[in-house]
PDB file of N, CA and C in Angstrom:
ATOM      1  N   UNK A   1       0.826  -1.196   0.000  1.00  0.00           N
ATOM      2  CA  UNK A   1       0.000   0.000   0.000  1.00  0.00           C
ATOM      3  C   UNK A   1       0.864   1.251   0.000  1.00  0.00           C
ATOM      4  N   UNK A   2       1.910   0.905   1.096  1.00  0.00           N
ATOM      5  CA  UNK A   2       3.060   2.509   0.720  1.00  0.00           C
ATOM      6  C   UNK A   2       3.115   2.793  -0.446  1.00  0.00           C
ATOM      7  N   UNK A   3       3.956   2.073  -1.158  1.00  0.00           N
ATOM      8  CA  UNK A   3       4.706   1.916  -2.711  1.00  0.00           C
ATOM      9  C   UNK A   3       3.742   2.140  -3.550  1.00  0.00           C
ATOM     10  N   UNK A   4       2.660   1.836  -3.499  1.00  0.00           N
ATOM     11  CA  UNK A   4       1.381   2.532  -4.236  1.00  0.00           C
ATOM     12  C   UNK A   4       1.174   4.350  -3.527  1.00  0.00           C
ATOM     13  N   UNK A   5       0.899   4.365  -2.784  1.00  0.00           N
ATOM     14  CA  UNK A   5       0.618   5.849  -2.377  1.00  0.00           C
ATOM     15  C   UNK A   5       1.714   6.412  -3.117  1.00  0.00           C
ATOM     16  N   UNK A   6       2.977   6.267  -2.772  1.00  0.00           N
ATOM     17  CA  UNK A   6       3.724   7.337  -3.114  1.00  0.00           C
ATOM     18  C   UNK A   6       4.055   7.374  -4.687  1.00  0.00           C
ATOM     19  N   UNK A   7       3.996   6.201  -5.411  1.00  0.00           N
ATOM     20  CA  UNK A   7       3.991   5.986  -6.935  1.00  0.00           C
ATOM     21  C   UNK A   7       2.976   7.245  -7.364  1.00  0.00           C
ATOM     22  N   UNK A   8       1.367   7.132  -7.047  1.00  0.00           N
ATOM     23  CA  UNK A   8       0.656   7.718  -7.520  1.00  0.00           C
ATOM     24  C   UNK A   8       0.885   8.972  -7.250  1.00  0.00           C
ATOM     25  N   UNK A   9       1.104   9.348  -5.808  1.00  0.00           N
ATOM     26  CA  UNK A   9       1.720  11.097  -5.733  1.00  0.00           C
ATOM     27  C   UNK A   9       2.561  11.426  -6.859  1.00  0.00           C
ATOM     28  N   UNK A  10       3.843  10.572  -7.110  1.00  0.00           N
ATOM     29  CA  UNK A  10       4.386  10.903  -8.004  1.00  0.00           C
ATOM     30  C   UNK A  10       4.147  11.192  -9.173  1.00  0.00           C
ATOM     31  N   UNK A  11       3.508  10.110  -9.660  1.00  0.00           N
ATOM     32  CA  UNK A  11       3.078  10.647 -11.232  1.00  0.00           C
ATOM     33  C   UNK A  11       1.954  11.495 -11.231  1.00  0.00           C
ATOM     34  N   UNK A  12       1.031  11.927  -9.989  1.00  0.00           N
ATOM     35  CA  UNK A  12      -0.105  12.916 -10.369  1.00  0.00           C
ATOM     36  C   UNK A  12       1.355  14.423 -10.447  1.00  0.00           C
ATOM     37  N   UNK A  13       1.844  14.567  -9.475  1.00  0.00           N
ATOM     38  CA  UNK A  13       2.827  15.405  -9.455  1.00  0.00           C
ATOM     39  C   UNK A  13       3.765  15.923 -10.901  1.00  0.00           C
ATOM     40  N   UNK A  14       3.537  14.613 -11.320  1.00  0.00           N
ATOM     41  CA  UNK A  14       4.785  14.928 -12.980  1.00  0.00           C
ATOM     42  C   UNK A  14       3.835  15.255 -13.424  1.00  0.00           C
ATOM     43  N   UNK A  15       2.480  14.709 -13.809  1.00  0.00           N
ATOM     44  CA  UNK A  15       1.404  15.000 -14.971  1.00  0.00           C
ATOM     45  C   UNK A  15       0.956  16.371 -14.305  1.00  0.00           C
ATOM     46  N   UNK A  16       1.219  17.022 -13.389  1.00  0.00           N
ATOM     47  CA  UNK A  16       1.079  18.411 -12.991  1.00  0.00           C
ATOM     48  C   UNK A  16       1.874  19.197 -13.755  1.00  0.00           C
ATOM     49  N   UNK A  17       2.926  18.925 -12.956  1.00  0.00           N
ATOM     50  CA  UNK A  17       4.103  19.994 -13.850  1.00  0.00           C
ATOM     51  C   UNK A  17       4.357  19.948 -15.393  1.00  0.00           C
ATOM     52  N   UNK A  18       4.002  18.559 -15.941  1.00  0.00           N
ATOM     53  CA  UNK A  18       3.920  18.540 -17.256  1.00  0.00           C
ATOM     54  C   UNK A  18       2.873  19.286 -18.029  1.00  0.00           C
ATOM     55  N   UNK A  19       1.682  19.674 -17.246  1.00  0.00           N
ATOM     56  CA  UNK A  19       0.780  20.124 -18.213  1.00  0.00           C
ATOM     57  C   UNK A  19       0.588  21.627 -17.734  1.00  0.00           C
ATOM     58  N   UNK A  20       1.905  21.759 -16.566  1.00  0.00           N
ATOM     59  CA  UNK A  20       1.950  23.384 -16.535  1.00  0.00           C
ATOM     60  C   UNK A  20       2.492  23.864 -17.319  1.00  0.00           C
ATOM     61  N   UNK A  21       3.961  23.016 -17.948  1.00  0.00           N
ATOM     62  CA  UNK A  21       4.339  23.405 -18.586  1.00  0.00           C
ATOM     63  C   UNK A  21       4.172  23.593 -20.056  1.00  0.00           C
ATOM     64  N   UNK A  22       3.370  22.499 -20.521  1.00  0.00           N
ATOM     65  CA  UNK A  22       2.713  23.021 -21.772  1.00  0.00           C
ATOM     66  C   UNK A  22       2.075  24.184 -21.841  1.00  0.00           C
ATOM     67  N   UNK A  23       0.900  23.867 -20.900  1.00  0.00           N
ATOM     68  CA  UNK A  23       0.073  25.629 -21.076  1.00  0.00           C
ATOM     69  C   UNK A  23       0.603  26.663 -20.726  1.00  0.00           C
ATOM     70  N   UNK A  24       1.826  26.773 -20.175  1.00  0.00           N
ATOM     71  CA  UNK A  24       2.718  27.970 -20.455  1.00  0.00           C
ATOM     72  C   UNK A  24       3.292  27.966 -21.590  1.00  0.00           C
ATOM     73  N   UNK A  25       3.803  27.049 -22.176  1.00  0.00           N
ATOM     74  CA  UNK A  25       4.361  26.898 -23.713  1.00  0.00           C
ATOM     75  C   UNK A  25       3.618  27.612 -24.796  1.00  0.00           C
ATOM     76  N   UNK A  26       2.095  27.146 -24.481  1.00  0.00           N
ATOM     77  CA  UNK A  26       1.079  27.113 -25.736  1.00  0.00           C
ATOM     78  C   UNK A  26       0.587  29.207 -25.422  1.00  0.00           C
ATOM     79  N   UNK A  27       1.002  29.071 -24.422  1.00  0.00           N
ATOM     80  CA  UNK A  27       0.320  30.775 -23.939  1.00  0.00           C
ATOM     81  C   UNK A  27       1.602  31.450 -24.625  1.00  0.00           C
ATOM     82  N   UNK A  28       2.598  31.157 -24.155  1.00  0.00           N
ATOM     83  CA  UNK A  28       3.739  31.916 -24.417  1.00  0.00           C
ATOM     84  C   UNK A  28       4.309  31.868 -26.381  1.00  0.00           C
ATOM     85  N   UNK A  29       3.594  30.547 -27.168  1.00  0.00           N
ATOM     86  CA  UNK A  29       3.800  30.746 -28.057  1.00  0.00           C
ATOM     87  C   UNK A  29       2.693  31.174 -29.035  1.00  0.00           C
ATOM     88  N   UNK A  30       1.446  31.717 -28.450  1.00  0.00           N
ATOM     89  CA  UNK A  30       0.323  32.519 -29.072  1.00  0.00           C
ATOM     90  C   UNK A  30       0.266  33.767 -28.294  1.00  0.00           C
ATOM     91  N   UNK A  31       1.650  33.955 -28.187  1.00  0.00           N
ATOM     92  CA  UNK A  31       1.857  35.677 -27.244  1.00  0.00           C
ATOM     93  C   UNK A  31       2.721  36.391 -28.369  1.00  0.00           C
ATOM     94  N   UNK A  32       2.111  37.464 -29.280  1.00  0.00           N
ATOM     95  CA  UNK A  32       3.277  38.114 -30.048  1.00  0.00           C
ATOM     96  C   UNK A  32       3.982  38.931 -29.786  1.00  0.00           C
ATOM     97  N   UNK A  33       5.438  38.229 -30.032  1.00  0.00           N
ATOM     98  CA  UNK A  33       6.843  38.306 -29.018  1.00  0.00           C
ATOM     99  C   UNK A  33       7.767  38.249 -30.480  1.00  0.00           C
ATOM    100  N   UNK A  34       8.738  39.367 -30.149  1.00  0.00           N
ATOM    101  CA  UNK A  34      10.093  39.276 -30.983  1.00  0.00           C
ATOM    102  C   UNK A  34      10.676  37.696 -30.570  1.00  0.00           C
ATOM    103  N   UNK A  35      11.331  37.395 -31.138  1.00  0.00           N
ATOM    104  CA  UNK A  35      12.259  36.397 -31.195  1.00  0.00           C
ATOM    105  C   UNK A  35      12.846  36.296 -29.708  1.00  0.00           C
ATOM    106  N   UNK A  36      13.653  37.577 -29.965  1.00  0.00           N
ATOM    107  CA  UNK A  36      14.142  37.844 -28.086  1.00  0.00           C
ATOM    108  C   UNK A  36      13.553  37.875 -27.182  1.00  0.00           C
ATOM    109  N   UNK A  37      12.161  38.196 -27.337  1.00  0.00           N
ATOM    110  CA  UNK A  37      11.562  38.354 -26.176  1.00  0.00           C
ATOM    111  C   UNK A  37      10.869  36.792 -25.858  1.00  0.00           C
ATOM    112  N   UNK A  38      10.983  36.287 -26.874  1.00  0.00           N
ATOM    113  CA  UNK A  38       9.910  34.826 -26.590  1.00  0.00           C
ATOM    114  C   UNK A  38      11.072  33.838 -26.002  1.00  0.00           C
ATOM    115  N   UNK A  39      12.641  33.891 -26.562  1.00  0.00           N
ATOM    116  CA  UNK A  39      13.211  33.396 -25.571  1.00  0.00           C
ATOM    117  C   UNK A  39      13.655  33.786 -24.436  1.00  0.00           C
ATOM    118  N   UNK A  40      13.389  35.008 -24.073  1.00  0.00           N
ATOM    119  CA  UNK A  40      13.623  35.380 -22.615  1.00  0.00           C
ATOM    120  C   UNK A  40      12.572  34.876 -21.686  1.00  0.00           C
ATOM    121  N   UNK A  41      10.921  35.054 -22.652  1.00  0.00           N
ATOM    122  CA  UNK A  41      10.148  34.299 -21.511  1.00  0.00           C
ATOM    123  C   UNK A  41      10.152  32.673 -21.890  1.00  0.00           C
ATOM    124  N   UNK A  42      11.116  31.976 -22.186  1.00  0.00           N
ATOM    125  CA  UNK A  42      10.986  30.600 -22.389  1.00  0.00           C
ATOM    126  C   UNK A  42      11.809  30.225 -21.453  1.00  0.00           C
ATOM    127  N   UNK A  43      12.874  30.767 -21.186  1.00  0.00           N
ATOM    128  CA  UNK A  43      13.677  31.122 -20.152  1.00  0.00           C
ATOM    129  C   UNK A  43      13.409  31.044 -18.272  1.00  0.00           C
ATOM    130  N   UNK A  44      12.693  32.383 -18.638  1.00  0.00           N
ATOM    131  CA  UNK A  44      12.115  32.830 -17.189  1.00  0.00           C
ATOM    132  C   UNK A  44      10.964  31.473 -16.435  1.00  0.00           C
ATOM    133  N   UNK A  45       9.922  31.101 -18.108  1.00  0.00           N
ATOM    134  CA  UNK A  45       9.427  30.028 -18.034  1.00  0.00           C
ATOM    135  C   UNK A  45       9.940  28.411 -17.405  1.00  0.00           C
ATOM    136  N   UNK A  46      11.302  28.677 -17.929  1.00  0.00           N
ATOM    137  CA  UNK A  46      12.176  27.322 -17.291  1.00  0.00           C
ATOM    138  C   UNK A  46      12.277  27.527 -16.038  1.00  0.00           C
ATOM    139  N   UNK A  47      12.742  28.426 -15.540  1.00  0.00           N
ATOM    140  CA  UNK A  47      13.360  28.873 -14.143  1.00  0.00           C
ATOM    141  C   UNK A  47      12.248  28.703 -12.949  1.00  0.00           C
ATOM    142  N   UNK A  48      11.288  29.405 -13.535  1.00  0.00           N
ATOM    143  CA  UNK A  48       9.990  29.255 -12.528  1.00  0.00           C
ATOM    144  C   UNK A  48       9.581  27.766 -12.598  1.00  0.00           C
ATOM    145  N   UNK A  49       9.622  27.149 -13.966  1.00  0.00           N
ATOM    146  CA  UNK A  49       9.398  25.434 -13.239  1.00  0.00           C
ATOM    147  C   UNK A  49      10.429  24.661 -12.615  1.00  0.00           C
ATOM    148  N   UNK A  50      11.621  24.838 -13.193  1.00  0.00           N
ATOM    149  CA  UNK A  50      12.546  24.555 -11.883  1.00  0.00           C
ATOM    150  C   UNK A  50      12.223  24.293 -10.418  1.00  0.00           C
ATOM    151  N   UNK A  51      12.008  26.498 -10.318  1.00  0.00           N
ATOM    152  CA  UNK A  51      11.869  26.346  -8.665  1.00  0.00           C
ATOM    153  C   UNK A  51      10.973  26.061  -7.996  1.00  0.00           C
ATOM    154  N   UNK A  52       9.607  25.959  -8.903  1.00  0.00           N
ATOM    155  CA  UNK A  52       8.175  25.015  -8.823  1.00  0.00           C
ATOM    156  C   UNK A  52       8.691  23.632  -8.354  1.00  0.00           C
ATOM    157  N   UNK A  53       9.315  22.759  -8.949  1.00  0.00           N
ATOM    158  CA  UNK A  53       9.826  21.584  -9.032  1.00  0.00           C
ATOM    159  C   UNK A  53      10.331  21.049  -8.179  1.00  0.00           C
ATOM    160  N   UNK A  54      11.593  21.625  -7.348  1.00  0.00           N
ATOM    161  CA  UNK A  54      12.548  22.222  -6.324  1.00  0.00           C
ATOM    162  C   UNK A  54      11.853  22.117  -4.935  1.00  0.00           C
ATOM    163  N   UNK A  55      10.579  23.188  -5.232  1.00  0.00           N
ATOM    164  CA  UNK A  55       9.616  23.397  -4.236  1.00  0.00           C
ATOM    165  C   UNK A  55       8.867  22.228  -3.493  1.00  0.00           C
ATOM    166  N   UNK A  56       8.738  21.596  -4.736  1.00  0.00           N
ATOM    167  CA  UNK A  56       7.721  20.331  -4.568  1.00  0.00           C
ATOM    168  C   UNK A  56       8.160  18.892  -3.963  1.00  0.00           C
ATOM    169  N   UNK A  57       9.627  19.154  -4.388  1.00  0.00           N
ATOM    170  CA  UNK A  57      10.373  17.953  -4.584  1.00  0.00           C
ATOM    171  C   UNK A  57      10.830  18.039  -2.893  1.00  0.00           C
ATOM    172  N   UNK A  58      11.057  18.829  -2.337  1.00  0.00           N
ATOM    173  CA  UNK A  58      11.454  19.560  -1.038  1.00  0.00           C
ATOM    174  C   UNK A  58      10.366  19.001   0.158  1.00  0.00           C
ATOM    175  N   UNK A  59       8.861  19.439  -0.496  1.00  0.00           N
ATOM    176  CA  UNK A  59       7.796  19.696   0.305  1.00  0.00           C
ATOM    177  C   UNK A  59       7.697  18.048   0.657  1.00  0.00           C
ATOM    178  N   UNK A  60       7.775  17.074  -0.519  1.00  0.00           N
ATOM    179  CA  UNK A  60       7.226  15.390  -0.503  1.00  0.00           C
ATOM    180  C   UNK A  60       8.296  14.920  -0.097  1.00  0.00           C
ATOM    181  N   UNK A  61       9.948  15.343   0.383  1.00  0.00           N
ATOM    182  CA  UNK A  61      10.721  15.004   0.617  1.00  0.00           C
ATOM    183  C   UNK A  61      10.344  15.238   2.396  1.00  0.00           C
ATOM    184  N   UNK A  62      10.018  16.470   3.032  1.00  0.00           N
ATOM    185  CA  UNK A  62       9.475  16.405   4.188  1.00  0.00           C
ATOM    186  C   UNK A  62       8.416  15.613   4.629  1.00  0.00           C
ATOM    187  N   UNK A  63       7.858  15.524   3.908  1.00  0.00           N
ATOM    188  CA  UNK A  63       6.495  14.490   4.245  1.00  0.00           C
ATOM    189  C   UNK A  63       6.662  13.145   4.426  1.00  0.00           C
ATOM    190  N   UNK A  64       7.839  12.629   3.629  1.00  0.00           N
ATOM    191  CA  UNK A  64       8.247  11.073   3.131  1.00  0.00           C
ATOM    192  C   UNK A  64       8.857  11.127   4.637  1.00  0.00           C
ATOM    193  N   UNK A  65       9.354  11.682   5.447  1.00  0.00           N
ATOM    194  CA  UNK A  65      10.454  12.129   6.270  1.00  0.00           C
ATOM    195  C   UNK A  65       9.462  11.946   7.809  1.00  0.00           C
ATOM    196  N   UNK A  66       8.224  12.686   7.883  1.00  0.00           N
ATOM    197  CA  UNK A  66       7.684  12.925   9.035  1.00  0.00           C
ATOM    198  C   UNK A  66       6.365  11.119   8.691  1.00  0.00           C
ATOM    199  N   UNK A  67       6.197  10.791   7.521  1.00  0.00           N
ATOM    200  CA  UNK A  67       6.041   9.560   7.289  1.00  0.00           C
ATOM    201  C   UNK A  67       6.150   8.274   8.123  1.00  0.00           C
ATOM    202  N   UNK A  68       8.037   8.317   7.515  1.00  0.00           N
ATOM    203  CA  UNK A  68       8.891   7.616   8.417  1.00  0.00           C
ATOM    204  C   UNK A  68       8.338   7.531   9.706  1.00  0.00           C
ATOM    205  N   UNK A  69       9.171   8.431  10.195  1.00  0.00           N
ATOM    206  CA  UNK A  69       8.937   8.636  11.852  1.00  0.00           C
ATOM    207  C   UNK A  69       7.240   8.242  12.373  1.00  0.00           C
ATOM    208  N   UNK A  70       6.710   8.484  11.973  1.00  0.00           N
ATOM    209  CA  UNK A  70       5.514   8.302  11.854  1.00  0.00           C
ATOM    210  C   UNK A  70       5.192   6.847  12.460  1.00  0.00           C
ATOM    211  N   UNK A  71       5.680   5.859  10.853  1.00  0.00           N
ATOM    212  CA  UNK A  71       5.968   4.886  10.766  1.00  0.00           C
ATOM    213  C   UNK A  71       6.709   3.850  12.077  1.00  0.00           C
ATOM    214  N   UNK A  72       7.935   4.750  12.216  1.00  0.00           N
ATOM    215  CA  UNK A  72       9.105   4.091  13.438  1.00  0.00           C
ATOM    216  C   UNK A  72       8.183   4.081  14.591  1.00  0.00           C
ATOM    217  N   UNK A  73       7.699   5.302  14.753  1.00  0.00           N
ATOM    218  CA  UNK A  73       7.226   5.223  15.910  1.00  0.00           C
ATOM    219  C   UNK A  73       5.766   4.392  16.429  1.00  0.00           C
ATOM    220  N   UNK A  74       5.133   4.409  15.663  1.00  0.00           N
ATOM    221  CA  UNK A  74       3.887   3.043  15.717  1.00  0.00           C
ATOM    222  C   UNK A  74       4.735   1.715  15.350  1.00  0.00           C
ATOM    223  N   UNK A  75       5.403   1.272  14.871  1.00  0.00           N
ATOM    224  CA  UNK A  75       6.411  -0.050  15.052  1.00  0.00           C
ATOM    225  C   UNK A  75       6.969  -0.614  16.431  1.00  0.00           C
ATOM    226  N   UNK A  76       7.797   0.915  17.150  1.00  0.00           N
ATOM    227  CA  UNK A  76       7.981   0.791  18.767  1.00  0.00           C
ATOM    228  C   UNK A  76       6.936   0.571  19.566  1.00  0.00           C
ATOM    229  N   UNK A  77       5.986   1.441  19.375  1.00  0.00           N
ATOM    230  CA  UNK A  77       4.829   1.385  20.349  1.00  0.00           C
ATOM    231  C   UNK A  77       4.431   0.217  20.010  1.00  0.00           C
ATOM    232  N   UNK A  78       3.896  -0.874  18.719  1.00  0.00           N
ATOM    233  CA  UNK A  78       3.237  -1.896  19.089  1.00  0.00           C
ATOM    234  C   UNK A  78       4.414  -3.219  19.294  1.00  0.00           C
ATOM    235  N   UNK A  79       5.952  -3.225  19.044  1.00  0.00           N
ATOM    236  CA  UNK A  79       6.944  -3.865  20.269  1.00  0.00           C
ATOM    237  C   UNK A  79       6.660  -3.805  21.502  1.00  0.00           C
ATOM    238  N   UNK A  80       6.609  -2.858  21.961  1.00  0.00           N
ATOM    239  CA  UNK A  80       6.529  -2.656  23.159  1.00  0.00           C
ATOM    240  C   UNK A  80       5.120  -3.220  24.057  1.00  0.00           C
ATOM    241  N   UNK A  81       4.269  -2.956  23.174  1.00  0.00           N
ATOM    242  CA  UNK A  81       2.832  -3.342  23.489  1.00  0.00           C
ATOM    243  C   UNK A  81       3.218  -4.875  23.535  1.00  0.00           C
ATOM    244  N   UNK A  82       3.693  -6.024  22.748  1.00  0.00           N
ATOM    245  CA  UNK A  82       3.672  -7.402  22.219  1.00  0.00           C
ATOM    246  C   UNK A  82       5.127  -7.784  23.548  1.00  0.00           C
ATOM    247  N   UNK A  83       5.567  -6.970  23.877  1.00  0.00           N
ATOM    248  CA  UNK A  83       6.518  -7.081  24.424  1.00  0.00           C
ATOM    249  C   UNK A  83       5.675  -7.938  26.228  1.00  0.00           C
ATOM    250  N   UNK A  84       4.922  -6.310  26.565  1.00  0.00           N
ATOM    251  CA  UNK A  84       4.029  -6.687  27.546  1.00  0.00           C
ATOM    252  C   UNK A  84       3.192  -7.549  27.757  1.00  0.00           C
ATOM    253  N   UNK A  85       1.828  -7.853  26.393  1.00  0.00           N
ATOM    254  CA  UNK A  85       1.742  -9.260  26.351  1.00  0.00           C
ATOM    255  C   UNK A  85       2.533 -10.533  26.708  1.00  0.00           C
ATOM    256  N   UNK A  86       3.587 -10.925  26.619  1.00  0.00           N
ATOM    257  CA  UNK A  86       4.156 -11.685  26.221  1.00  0.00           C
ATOM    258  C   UNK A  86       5.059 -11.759  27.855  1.00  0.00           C
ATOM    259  N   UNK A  87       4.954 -10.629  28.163  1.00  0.00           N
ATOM    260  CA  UNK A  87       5.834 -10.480  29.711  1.00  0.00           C
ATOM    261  C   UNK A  87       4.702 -11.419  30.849  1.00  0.00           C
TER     262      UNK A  87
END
């Protein structure tokens, strides 16, 4: 069930950023723009999904993290519980 949860976060997450980044593509290339200017915002466009990306990758990296622990710590508690049984 983990390995499923976090699979699917993942790919809803890519098919996010993937279809942000098209519809910024498709906006930015029915925007009339000099040459220069359409690669400066193709540019700026990269950068902001980057730190979109960065952001995200950061945020599910904390979560995977407080998860864990999460995890560790209901593992101890029911040792400990099986422990007492068993005492």
């Amino acid at each position: 069930m983990h390995d499923s949860q976090s699979g699917s976060i993942g790919e809803a997450l890519m098919l996010f950023l993937a279809g942000a980044a098209v519809g910024g593509l498709l906006v930015a290339m029915n925007t009339p723009k000099t040459g220069t200017e359409f690669r400066e915002d193709l540019k700026g466009l990269g950068r902001r999904a980057q730190r979109k990306a960065s952001g995200l990758a950061e945020d599910v990296e904390g979560a995977w993290e407080r998860l864990k622990e999460t995890g560790e710590e209901t593992a101890e508690s029911a040792r400990r519980k099986a422990a007492d049984l068993t005492s």
